[in-house]
PDB file of N, CA and C in Angstrom:
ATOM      1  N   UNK A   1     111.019  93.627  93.856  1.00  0.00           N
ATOM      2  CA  UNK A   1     109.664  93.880  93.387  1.00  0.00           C
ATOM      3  C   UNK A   1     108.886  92.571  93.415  1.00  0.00           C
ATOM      4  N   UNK A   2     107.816  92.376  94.010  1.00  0.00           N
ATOM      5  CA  UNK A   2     106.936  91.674  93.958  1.00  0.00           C
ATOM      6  C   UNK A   2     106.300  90.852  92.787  1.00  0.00           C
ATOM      7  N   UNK A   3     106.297  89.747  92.632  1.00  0.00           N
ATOM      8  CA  UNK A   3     106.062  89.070  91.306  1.00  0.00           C
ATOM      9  C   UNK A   3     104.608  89.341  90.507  1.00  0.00           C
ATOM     10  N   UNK A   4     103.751  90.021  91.064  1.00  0.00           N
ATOM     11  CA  UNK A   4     102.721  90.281  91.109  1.00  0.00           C
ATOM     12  C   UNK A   4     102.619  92.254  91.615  1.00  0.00           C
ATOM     13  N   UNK A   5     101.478  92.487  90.376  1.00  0.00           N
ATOM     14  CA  UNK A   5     101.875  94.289  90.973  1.00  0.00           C
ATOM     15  C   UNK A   5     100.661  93.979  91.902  1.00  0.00           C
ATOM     16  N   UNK A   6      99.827  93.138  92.476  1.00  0.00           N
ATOM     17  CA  UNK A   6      99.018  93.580  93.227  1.00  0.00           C
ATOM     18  C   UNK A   6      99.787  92.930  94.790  1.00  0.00           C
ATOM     19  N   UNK A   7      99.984  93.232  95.803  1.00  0.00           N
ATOM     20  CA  UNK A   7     100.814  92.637  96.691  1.00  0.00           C
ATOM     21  C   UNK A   7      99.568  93.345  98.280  1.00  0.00           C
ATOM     22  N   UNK A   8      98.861  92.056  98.749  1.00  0.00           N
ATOM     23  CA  UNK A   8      98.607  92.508  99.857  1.00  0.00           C
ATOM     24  C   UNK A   8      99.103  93.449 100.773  1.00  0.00           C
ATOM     25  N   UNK A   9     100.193  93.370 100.664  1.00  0.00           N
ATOM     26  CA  UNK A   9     101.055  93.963 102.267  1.00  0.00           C
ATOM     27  C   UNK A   9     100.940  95.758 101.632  1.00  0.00           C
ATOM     28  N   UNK A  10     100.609  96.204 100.326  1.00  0.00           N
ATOM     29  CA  UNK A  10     100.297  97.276 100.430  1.00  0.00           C
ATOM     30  C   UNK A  10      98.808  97.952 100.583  1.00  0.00           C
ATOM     31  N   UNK A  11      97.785  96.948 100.917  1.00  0.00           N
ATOM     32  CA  UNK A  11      96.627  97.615 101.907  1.00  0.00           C
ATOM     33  C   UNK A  11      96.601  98.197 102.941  1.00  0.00           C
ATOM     34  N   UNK A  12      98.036  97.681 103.815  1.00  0.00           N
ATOM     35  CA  UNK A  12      97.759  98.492 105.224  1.00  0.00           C
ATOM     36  C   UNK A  12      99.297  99.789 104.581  1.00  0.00           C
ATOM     37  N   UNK A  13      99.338 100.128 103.691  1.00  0.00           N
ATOM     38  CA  UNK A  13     100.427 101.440 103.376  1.00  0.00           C
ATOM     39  C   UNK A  13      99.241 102.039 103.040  1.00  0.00           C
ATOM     40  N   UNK A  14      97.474 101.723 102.718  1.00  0.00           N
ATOM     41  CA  UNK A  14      96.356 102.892 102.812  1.00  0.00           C
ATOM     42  C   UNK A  14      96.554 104.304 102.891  1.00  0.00           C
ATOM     43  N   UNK A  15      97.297 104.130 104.273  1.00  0.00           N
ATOM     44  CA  UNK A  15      96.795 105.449 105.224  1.00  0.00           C
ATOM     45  C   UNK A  15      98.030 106.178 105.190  1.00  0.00           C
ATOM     46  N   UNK A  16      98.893 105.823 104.046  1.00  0.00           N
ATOM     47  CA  UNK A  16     100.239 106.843 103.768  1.00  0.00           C
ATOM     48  C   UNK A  16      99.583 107.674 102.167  1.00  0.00           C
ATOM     49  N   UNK A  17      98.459 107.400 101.676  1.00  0.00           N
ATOM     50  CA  UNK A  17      98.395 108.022 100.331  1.00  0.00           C
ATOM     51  C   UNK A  17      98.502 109.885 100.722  1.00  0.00           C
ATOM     52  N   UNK A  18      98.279 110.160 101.738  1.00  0.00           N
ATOM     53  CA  UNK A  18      98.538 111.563 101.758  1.00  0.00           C
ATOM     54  C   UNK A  18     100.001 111.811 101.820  1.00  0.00           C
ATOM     55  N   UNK A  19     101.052 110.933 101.803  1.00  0.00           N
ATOM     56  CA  UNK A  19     102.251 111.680 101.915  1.00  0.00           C
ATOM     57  C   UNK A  19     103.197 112.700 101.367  1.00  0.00           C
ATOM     58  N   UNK A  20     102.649 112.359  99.751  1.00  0.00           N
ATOM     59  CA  UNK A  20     102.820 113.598  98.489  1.00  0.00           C
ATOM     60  C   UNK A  20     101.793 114.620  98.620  1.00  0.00           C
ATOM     61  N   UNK A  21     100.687 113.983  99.298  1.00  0.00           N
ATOM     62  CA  UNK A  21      99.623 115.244  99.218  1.00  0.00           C
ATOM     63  C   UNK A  21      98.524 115.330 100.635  1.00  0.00           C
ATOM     64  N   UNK A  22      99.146 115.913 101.743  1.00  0.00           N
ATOM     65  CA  UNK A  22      98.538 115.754 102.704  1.00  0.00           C
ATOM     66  C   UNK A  22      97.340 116.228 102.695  1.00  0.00           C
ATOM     67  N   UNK A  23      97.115 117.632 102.527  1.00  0.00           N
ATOM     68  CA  UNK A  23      95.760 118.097 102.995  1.00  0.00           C
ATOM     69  C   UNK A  23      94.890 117.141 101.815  1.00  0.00           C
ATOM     70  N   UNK A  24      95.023 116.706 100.730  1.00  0.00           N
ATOM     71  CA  UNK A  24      93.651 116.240  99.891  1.00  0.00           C
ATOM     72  C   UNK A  24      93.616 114.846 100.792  1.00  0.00           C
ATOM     73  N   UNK A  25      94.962 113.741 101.286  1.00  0.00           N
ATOM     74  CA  UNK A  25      94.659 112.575 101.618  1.00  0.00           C
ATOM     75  C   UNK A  25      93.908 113.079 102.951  1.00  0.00           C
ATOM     76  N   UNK A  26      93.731 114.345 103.736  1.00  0.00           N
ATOM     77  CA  UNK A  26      93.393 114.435 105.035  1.00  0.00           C
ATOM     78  C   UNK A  26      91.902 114.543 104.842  1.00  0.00           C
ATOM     79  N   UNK A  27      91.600 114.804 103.792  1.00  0.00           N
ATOM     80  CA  UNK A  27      90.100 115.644 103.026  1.00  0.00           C
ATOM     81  C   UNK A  27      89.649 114.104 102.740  1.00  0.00           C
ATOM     82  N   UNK A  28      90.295 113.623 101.781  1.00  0.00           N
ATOM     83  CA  UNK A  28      89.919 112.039 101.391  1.00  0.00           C
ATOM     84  C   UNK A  28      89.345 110.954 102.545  1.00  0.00           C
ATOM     85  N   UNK A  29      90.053 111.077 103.713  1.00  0.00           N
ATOM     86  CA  UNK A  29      89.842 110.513 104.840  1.00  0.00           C
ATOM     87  C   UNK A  29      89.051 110.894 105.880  1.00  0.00           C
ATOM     88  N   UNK A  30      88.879 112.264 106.237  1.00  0.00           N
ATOM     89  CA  UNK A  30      87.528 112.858 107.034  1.00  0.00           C
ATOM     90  C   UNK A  30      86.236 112.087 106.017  1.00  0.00           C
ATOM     91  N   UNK A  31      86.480 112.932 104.962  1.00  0.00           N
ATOM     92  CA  UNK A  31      85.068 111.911 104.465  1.00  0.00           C
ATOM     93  C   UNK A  31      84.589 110.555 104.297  1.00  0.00           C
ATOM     94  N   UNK A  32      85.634 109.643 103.924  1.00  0.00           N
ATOM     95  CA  UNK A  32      85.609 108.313 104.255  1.00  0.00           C
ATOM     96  C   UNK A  32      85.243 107.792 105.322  1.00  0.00           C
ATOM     97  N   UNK A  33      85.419 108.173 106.042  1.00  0.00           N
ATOM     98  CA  UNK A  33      85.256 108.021 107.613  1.00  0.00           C
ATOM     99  C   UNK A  33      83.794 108.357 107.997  1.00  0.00           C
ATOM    100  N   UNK A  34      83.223 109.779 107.474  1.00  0.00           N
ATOM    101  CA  UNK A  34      81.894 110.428 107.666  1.00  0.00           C
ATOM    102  C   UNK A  34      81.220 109.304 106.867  1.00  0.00           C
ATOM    103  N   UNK A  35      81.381 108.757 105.732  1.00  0.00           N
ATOM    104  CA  UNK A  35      80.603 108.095 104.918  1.00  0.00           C
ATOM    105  C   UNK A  35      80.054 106.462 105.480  1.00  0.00           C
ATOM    106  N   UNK A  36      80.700 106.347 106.405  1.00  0.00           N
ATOM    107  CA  UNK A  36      81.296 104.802 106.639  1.00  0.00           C
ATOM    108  C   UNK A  36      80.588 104.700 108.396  1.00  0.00           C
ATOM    109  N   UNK A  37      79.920 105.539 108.845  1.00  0.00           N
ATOM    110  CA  UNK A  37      79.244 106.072 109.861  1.00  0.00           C
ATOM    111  C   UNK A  37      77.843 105.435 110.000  1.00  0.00           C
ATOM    112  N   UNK A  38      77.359 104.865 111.372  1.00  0.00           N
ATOM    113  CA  UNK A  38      76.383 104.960 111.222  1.00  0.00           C
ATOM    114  C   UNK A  38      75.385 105.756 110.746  1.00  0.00           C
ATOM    115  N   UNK A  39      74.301 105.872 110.075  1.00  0.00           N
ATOM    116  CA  UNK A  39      73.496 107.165 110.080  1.00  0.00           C
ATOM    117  C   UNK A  39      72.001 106.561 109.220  1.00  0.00           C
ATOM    118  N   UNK A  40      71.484 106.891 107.731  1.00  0.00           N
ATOM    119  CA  UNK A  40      70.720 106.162 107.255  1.00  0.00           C
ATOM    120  C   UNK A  40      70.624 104.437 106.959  1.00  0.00           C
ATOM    121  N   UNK A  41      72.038 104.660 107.064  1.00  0.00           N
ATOM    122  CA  UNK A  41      72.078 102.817 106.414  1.00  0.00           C
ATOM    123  C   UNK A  41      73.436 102.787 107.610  1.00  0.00           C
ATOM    124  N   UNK A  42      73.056 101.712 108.287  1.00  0.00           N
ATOM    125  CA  UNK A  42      73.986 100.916 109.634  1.00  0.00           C
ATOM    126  C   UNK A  42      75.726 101.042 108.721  1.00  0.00           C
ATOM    127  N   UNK A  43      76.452 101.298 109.675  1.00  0.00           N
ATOM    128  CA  UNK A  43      78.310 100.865 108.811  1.00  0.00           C
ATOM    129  C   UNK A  43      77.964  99.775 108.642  1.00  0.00           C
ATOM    130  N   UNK A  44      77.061  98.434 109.261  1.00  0.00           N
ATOM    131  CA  UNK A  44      77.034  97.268 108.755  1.00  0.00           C
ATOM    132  C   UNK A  44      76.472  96.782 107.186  1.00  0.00           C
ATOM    133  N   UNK A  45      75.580  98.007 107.294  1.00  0.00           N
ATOM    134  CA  UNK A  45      75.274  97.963 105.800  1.00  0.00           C
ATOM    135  C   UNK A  45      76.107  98.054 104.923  1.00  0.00           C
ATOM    136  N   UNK A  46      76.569  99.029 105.460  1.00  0.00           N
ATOM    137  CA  UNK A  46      77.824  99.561 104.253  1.00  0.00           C
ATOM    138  C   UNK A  46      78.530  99.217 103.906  1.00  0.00           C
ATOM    139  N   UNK A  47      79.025  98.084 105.004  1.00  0.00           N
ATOM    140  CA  UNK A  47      80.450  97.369 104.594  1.00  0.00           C
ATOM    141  C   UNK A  47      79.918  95.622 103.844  1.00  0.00           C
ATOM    142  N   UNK A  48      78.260  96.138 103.775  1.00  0.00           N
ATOM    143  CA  UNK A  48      78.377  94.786 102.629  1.00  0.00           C
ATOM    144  C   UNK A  48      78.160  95.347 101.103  1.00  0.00           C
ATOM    145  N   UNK A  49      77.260  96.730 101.135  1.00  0.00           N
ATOM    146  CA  UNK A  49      77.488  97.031 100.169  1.00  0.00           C
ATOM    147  C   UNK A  49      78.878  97.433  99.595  1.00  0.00           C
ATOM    148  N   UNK A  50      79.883  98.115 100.080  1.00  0.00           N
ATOM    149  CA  UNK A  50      81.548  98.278  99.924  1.00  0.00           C
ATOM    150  C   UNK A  50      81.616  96.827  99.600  1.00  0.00           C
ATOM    151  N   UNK A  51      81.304  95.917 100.054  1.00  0.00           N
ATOM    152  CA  UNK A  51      81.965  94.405  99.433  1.00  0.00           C
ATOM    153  C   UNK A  51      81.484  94.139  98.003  1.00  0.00           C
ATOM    154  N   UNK A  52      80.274  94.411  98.017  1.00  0.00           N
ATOM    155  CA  UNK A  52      79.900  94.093  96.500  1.00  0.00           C
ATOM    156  C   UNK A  52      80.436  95.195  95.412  1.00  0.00           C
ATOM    157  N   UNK A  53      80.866  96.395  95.855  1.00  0.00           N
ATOM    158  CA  UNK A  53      81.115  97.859  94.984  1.00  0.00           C
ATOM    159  C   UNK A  53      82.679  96.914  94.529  1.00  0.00           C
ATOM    160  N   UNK A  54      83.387  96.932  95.481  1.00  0.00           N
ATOM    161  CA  UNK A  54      84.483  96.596  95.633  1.00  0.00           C
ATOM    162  C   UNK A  54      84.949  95.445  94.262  1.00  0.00           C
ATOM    163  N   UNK A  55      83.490  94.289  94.360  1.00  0.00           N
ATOM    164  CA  UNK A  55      84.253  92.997  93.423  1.00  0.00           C
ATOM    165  C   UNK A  55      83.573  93.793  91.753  1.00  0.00           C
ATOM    166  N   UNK A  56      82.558  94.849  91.935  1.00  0.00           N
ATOM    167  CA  UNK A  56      81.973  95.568  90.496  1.00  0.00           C
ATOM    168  C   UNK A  56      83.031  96.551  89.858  1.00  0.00           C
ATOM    169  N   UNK A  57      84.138  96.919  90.888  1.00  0.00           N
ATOM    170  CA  UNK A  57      85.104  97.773  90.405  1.00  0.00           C
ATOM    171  C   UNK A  57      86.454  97.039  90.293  1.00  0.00           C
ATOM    172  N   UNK A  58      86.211  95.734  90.864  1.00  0.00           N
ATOM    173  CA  UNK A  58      87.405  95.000  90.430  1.00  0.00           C
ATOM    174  C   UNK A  58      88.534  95.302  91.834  1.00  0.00           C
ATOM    175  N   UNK A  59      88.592  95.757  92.737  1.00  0.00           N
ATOM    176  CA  UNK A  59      89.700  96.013  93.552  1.00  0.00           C
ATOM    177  C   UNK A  59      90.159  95.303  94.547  1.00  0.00           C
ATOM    178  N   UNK A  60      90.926  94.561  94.000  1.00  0.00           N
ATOM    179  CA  UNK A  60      91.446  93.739  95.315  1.00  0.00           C
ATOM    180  C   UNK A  60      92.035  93.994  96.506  1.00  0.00           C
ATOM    181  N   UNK A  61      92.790  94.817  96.525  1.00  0.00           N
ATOM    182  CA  UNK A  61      92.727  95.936  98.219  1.00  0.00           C
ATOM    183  C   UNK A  61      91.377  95.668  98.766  1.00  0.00           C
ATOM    184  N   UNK A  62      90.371  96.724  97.959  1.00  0.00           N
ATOM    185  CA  UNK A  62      88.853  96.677  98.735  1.00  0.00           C
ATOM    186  C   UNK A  62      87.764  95.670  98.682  1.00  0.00           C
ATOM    187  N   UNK A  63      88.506  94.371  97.871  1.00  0.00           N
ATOM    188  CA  UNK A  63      87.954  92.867  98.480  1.00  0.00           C
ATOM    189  C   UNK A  63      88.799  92.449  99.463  1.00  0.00           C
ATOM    190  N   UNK A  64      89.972  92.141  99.770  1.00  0.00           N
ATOM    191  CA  UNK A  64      90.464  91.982 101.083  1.00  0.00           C
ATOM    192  C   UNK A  64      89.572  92.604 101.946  1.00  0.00           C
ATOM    193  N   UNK A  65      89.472  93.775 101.644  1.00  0.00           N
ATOM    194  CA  UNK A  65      89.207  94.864 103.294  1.00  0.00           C
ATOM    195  C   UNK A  65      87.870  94.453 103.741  1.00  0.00           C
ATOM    196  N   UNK A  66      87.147  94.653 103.152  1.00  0.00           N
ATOM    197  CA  UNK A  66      85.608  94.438 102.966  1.00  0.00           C
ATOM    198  C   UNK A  66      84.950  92.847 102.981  1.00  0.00           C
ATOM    199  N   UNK A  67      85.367  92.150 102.660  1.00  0.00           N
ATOM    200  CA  UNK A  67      85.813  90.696 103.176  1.00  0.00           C
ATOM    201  C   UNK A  67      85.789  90.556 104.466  1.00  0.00           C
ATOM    202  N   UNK A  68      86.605  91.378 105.307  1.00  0.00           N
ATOM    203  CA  UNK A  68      87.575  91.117 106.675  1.00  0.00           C
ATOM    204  C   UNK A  68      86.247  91.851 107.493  1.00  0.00           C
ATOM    205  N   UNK A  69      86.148  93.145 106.382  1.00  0.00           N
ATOM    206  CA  UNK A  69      85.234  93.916 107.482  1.00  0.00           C
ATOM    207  C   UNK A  69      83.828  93.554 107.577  1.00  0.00           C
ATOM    208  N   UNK A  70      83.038  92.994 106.362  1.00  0.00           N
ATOM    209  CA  UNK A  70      81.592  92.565 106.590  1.00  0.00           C
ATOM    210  C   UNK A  70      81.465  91.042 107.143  1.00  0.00           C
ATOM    211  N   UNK A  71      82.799  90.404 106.961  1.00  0.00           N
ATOM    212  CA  UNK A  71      82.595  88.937 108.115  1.00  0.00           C
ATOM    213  C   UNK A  71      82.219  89.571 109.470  1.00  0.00           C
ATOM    214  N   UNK A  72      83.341  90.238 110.146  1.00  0.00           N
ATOM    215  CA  UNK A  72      83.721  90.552 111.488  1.00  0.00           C
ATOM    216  C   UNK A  72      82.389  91.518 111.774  1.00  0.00           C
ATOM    217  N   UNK A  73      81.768  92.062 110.929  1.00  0.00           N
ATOM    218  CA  UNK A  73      80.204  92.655 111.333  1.00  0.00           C
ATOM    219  C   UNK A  73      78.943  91.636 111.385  1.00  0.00           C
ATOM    220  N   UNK A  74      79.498  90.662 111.198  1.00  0.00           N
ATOM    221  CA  UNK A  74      77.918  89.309 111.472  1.00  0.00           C
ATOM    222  C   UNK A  74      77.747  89.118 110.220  1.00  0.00           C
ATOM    223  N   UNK A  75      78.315  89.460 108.800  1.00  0.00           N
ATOM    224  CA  UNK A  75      77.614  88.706 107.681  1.00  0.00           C
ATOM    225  C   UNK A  75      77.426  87.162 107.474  1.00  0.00           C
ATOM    226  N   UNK A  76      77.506  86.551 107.002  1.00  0.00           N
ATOM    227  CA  UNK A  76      77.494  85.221 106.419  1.00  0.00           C
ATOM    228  C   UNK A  76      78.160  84.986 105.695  1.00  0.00           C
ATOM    229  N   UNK A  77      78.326  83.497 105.297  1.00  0.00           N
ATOM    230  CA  UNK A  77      79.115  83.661 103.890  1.00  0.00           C
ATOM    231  C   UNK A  77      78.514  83.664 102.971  1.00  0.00           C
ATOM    232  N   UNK A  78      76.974  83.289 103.148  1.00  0.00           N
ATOM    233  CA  UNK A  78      76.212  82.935 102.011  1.00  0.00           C
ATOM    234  C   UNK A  78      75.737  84.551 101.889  1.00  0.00           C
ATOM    235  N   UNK A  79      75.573  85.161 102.772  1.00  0.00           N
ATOM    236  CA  UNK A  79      75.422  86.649 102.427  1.00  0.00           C
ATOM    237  C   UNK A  79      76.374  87.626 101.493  1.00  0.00           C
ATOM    238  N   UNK A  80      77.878  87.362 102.171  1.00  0.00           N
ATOM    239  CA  UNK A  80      78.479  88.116 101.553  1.00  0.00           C
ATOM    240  C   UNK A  80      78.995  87.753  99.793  1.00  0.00           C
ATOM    241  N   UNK A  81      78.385  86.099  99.717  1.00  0.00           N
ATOM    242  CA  UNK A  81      78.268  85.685  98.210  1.00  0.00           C
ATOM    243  C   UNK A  81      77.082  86.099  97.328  1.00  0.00           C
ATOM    244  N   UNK A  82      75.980  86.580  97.985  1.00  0.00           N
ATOM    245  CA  UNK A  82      74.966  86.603  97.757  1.00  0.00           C
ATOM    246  C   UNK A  82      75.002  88.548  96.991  1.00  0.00           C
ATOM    247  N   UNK A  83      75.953  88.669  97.692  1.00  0.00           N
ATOM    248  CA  UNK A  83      76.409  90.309  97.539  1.00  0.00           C
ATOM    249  C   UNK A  83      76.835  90.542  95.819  1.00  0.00           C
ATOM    250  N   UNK A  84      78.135  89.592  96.494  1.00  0.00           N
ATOM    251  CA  UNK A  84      78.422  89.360  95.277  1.00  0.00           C
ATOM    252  C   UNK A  84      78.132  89.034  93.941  1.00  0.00           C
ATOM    253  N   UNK A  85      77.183  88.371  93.782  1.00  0.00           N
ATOM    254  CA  UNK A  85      75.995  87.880  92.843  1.00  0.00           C
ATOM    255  C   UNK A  85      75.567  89.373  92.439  1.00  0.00           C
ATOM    256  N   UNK A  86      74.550  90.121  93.533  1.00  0.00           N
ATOM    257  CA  UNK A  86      74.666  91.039  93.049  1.00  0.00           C
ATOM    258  C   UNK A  86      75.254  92.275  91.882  1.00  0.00           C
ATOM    259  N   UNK A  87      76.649  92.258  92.674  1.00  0.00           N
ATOM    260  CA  UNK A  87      77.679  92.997  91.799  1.00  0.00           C
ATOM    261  C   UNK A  87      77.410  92.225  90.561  1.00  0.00           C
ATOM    262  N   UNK A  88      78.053  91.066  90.465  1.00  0.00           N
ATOM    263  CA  UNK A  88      78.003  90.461  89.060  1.00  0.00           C
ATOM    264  C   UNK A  88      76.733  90.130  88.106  1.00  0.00           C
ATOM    265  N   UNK A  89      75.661  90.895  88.902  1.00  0.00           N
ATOM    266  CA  UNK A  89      74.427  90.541  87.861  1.00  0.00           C
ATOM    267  C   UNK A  89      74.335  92.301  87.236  1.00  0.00           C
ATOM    268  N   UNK A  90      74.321  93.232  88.678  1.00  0.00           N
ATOM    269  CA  UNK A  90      74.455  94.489  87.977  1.00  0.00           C
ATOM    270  C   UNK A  90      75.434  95.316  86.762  1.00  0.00           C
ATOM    271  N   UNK A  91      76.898  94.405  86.993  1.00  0.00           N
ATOM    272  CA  UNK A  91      77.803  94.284  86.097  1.00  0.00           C
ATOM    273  C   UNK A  91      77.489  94.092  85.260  1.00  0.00           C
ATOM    274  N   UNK A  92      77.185  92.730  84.866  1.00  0.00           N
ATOM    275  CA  UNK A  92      76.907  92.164  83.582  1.00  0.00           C
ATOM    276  C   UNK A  92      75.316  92.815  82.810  1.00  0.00           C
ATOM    277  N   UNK A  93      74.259  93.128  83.661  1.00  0.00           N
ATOM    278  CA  UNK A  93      73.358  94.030  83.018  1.00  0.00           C
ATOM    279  C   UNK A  93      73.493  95.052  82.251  1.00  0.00           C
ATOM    280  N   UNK A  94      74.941  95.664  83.271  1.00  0.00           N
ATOM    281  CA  UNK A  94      75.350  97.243  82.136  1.00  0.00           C
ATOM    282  C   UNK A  94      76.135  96.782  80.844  1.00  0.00           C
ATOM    283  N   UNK A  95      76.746  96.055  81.095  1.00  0.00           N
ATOM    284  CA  UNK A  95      77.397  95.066  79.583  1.00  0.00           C
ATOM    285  C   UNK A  95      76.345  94.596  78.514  1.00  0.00           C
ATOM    286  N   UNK A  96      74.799  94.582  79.094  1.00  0.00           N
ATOM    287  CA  UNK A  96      74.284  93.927  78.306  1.00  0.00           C
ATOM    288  C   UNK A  96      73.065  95.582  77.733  1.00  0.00           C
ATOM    289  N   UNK A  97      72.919  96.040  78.462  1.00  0.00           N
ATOM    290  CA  UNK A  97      72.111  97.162  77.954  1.00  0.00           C
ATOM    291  C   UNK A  97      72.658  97.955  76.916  1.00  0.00           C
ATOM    292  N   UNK A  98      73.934  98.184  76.915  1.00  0.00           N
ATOM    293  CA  UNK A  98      74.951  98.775  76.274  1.00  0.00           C
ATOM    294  C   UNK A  98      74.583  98.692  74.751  1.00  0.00           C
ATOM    295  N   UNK A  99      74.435  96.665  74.760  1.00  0.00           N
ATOM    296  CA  UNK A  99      73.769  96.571  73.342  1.00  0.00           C
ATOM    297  C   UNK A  99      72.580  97.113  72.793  1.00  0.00           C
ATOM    298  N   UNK A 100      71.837  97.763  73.431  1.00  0.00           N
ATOM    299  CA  UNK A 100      70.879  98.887  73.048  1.00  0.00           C
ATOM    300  C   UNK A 100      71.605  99.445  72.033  1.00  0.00           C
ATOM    301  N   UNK A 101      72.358 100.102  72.151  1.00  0.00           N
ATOM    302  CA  UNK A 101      73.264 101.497  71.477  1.00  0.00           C
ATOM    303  C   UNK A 101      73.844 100.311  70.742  1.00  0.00           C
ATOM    304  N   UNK A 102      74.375  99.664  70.199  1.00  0.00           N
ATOM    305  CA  UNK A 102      74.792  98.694  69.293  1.00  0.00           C
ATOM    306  C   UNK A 102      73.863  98.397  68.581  1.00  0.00           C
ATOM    307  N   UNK A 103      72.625  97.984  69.090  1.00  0.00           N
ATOM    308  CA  UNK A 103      71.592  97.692  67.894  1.00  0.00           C
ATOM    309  C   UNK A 103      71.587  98.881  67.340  1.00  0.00           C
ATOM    310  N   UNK A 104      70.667 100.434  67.772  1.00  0.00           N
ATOM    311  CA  UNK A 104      70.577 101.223  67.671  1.00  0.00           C
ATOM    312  C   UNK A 104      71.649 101.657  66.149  1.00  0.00           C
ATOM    313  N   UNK A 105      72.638 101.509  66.283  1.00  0.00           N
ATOM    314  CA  UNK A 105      73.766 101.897  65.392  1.00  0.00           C
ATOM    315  C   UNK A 105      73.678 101.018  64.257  1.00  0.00           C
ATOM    316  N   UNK A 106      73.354  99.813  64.578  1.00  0.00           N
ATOM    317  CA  UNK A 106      73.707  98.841  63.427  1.00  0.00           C
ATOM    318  C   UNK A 106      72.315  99.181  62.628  1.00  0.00           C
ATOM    319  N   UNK A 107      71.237  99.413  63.288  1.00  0.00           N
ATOM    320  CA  UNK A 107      70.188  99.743  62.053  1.00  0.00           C
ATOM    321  C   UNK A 107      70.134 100.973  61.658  1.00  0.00           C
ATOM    322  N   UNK A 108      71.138 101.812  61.771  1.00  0.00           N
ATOM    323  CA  UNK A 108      70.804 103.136  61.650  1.00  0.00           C
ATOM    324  C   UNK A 108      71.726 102.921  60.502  1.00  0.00           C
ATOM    325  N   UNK A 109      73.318 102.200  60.478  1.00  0.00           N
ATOM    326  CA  UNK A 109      74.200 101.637  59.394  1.00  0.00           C
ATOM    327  C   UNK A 109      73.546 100.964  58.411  1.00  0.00           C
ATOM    328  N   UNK A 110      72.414 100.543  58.433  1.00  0.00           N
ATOM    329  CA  UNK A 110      72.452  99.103  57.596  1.00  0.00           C
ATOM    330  C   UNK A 110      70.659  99.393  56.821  1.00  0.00           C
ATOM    331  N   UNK A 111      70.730 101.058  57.337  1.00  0.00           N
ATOM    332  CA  UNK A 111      69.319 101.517  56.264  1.00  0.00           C
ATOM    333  C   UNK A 111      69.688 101.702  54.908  1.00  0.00           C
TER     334      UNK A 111
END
């Protein structure tokens, strides 16, 4: 076992998650695929937004991937940091609005 539960070398075992459950991983993957398509927004788009979703949900699989995949589409680095910023400002906004409902409570406690 790996000293670490997160272990690169299981990003590319991806494309075995249907093996307990084929038809949903087959369902999971037509659409992934449809989603990830050119169409309103370029796959190039997508794979910078997937980079920033990726560091807002925390997943290191889909920072590797998305990393690999919005370099190799022409990003930058200052772009794909710039992404990132993103994530971490929208992150930290929902952390901070939250305290709405915290104030909210504390004066509703403290009438």
């Amino acid at each position: 076992m790996s000293e670490y539960y997160y272990d690169e070398k299981d990003l590319a075992k991806f494309s075995s998650i249907g093996e307990f459950q084929k038809e949903l991983g087959d369902r999971f993957f037509a659409y992934y695929g449809e989603v990830f398509k050119d169409s309103e927004l370029s796959a190039r788009e997508k794979s910078l937004i997937a980079l920033a979703v990726a560091h807002a949900v925390q997943c290191p699989y889909c920072i590797d991937a998305y990393s690999t995949d919005a370099y190799e589409k022409g990003w930058s680095e200052a772009q794909l940091m710039e992404a990132v910023h993103v994530a971490a400002a929208i992150r930290g906004g929902a952390s901070l609005v939250h305290g709405v409902q915290m104030m909210n409570k504390v004066k509703k406690i403290a009438m």
